[in-house]
N, C-alpha and C. Protein backbone atom coordinates (compact mmCIF):
# COMPACT_ATOMS: atom_id res chain seq x y z
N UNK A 1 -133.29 -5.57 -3.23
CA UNK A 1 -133.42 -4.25 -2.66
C UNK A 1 -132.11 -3.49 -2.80
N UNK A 2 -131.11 -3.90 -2.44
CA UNK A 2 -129.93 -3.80 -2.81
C UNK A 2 -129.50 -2.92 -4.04
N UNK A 3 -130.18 -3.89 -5.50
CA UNK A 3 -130.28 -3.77 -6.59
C UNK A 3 -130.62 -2.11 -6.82
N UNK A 4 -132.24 -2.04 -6.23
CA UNK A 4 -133.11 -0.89 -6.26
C UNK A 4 -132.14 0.40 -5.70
N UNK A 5 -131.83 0.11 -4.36
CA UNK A 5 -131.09 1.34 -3.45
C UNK A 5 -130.09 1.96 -3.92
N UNK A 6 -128.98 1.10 -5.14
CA UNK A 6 -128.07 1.85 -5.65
C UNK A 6 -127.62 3.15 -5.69
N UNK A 7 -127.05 3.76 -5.45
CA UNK A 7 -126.74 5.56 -5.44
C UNK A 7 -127.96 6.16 -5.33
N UNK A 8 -128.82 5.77 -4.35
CA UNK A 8 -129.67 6.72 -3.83
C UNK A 8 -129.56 6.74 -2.27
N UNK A 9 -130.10 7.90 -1.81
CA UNK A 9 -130.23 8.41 -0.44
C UNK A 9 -131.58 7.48 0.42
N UNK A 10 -131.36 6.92 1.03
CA UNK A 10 -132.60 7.18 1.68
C UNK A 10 -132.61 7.50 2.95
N UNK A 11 -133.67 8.73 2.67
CA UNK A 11 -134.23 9.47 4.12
C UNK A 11 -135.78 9.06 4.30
N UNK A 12 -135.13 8.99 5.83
CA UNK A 12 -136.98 8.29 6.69
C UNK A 12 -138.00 9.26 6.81
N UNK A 13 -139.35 9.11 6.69
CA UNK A 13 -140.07 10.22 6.82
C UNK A 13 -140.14 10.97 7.96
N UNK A 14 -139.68 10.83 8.84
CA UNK A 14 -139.30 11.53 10.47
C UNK A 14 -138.26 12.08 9.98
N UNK A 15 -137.61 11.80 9.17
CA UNK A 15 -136.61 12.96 8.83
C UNK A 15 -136.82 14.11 8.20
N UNK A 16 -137.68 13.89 6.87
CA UNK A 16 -137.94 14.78 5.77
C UNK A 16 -138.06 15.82 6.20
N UNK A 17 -138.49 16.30 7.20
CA UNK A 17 -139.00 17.97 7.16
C UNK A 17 -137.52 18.71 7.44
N UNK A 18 -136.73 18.01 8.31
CA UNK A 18 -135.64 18.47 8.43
C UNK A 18 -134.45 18.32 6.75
N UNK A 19 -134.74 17.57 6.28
CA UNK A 19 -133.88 17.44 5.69
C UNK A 19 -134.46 18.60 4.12
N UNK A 20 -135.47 19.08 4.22
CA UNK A 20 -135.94 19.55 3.05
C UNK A 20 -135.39 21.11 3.66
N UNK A 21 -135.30 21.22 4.81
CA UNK A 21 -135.03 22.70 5.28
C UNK A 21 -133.33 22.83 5.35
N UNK A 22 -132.87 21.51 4.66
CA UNK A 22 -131.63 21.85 4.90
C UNK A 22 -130.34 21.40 3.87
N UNK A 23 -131.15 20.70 3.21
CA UNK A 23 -130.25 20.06 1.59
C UNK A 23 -131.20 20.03 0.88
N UNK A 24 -130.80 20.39 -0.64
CA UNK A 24 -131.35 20.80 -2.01
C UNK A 24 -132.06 19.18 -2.38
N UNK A 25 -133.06 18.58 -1.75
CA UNK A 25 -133.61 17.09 -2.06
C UNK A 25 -133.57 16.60 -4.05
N UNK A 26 -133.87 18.04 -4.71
CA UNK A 26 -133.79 18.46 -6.03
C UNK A 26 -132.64 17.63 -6.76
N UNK A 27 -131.68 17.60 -5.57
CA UNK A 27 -130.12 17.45 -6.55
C UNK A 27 -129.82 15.73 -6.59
N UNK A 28 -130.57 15.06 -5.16
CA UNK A 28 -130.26 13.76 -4.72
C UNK A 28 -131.53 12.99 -5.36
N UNK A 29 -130.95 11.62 -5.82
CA UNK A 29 -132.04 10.66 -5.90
C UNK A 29 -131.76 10.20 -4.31
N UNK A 30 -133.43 9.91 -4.10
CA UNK A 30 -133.52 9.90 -2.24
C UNK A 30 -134.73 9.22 -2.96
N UNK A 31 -135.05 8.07 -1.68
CA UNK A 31 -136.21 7.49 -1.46
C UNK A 31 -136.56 7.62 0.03
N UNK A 32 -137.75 7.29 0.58
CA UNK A 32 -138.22 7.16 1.25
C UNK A 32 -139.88 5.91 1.50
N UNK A 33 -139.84 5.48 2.45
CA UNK A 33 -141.12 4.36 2.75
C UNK A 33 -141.59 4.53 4.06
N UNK A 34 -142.89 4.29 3.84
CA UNK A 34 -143.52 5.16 4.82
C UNK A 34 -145.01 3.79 4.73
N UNK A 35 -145.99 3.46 6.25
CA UNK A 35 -146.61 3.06 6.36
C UNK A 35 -147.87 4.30 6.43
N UNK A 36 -148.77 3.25 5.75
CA UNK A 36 -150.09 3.82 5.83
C UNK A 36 -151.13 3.98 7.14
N UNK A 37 -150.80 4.81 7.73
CA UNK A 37 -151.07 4.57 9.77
C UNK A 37 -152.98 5.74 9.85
N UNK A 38 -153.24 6.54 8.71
CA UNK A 38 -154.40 6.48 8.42
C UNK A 38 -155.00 7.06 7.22
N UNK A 39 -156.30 6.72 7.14
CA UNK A 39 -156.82 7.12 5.87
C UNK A 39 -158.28 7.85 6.00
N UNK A 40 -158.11 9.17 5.24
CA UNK A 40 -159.30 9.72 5.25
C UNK A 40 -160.50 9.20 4.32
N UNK A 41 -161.56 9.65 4.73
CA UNK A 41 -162.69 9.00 3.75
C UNK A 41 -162.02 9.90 2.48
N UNK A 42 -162.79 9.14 1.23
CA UNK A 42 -162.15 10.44 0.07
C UNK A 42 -163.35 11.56 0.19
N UNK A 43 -162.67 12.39 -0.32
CA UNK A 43 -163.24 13.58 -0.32
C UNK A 43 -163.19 14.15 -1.71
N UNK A 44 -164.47 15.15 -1.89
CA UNK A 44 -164.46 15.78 -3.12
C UNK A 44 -163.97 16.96 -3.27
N UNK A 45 -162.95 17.82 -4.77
CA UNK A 45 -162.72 18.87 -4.39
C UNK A 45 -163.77 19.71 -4.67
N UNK A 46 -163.43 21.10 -5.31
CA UNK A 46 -163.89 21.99 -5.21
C UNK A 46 -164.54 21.91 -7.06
N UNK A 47 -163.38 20.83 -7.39
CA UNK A 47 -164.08 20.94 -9.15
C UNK A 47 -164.99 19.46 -9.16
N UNK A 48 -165.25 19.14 -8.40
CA UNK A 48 -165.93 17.70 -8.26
C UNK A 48 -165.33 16.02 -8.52
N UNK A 49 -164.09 16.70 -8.34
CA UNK A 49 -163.19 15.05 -8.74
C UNK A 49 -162.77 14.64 -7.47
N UNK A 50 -162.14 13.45 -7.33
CA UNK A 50 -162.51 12.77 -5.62
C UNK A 50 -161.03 12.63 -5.80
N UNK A 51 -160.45 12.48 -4.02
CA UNK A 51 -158.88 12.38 -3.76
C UNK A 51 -159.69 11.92 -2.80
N UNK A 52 -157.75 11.13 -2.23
CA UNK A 52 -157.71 10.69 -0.61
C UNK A 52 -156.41 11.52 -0.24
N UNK A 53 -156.57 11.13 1.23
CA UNK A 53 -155.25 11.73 1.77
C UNK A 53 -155.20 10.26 3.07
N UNK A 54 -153.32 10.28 2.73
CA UNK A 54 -152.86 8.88 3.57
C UNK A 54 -152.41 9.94 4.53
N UNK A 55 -152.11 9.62 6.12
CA UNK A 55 -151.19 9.93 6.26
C UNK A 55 -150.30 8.66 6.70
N UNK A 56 -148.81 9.10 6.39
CA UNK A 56 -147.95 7.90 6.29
C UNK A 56 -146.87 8.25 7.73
N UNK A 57 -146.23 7.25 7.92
CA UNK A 57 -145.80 7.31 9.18
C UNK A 57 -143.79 5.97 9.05
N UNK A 58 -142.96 6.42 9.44
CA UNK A 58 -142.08 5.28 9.53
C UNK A 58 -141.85 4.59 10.70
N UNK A 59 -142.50 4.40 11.27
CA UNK A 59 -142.75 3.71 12.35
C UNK A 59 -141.59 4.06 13.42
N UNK A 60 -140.56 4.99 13.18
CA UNK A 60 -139.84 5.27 14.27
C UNK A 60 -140.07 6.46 15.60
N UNK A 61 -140.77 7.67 14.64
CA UNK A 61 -141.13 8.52 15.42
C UNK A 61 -142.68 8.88 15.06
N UNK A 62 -143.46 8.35 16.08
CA UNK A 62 -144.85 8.58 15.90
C UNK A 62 -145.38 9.74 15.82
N UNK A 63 -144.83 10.56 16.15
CA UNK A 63 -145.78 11.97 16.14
C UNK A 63 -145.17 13.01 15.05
N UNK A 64 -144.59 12.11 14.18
CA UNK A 64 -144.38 12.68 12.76
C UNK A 64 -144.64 12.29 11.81
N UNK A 65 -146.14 12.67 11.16
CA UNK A 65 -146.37 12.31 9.83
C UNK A 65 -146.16 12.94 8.70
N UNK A 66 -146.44 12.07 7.56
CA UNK A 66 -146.12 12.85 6.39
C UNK A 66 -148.10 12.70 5.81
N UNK A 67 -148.54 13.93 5.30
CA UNK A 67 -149.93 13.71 4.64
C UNK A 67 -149.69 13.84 2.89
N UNK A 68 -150.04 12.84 2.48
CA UNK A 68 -149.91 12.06 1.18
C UNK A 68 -151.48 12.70 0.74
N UNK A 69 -151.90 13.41 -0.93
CA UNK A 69 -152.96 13.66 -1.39
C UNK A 69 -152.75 12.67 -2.62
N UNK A 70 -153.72 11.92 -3.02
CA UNK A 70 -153.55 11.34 -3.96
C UNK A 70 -155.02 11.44 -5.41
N UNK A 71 -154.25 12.37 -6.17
CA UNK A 71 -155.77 12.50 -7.06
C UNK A 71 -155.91 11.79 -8.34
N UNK A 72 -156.31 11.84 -9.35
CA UNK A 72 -156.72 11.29 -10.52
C UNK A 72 -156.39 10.14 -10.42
N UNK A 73 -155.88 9.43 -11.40
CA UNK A 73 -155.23 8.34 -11.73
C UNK A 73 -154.82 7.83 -10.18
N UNK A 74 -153.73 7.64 -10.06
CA UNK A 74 -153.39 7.62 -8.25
C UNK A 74 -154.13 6.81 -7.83
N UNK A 75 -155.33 8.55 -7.41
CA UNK A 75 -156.49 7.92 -6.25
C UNK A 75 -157.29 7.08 -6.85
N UNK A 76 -157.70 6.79 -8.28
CA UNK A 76 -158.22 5.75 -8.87
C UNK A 76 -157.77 4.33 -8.89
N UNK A 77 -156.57 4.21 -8.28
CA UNK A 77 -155.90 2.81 -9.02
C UNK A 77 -155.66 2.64 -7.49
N UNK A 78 -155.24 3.37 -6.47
CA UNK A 78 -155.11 3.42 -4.95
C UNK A 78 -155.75 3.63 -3.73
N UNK A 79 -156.96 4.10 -3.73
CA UNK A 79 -157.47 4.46 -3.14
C UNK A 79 -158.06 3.24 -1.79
N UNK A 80 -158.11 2.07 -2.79
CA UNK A 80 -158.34 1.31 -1.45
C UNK A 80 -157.65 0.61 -0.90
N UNK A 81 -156.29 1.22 -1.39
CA UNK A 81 -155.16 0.29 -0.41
C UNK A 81 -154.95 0.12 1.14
N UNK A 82 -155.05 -0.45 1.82
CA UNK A 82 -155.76 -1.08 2.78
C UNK A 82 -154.52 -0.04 4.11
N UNK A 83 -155.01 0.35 5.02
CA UNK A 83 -154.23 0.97 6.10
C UNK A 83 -153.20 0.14 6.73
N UNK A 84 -152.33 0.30 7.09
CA UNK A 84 -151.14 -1.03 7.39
C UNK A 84 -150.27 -1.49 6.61
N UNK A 85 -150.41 -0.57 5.29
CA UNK A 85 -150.15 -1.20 4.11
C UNK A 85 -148.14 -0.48 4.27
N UNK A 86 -147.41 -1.05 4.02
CA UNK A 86 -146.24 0.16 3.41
C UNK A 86 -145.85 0.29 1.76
C-alpha cells in the first residue's frame, strides 16, 4: 500500500466536498476509498441502457455520502458488487 500511496494525496470522502471547493483536485494525484453503505436497484436511462448508483461512505462521518453512477462497461463488470464491499 505504501508502494501504491507514493506522492499522492489522500482525501477521505467526508472530506471531498470541502476540499473540491477549495484546492484545484485537477493539479493533485489524490485518492480516495470509500465503502459501499448502499445500492440502488439499476435503473434505466432515458436512452435505454442500465446504470447503478452506489452510494459510498468512509465510515467516519455518516451523514456524508458520496453518490457513485456507474454506466456501460463499469456497471457491466460491477454492478453486483456486493454492499459492504470497499
Amino acid at each position: 500500500m505504501d508502494r501504491k500511496m507514493a506522492n499522492r494525496k489522500l482525501i477521505r470522502l467526508s472530506q471531498l466536498k470541502t476540499k473540491l471547493a477549495t484546492e484545484n483536485l485537477e493539479e493533485i494525484d489524490w485518492v480516495t476509498f470509500g465503502v459501499i453503505v448502499k445500492k440502488v436497484t439499476p435503473q434505466s436511462a432515458n436512452n435505454g441502457r442500465t446504470f447503478s448508483i452506489w452510494r459510498l461512505n468512509d465510515l467516519r462521518d455518516l451523514n456524508e455520502c458520496v453518490s457513485l453512477f456507474l454506466f456501460g462497461e463499469v456497471h457491466k463488470e460491477h454492478w453486483k458488487t456486493d454492499q459492504g464491499t470497499v
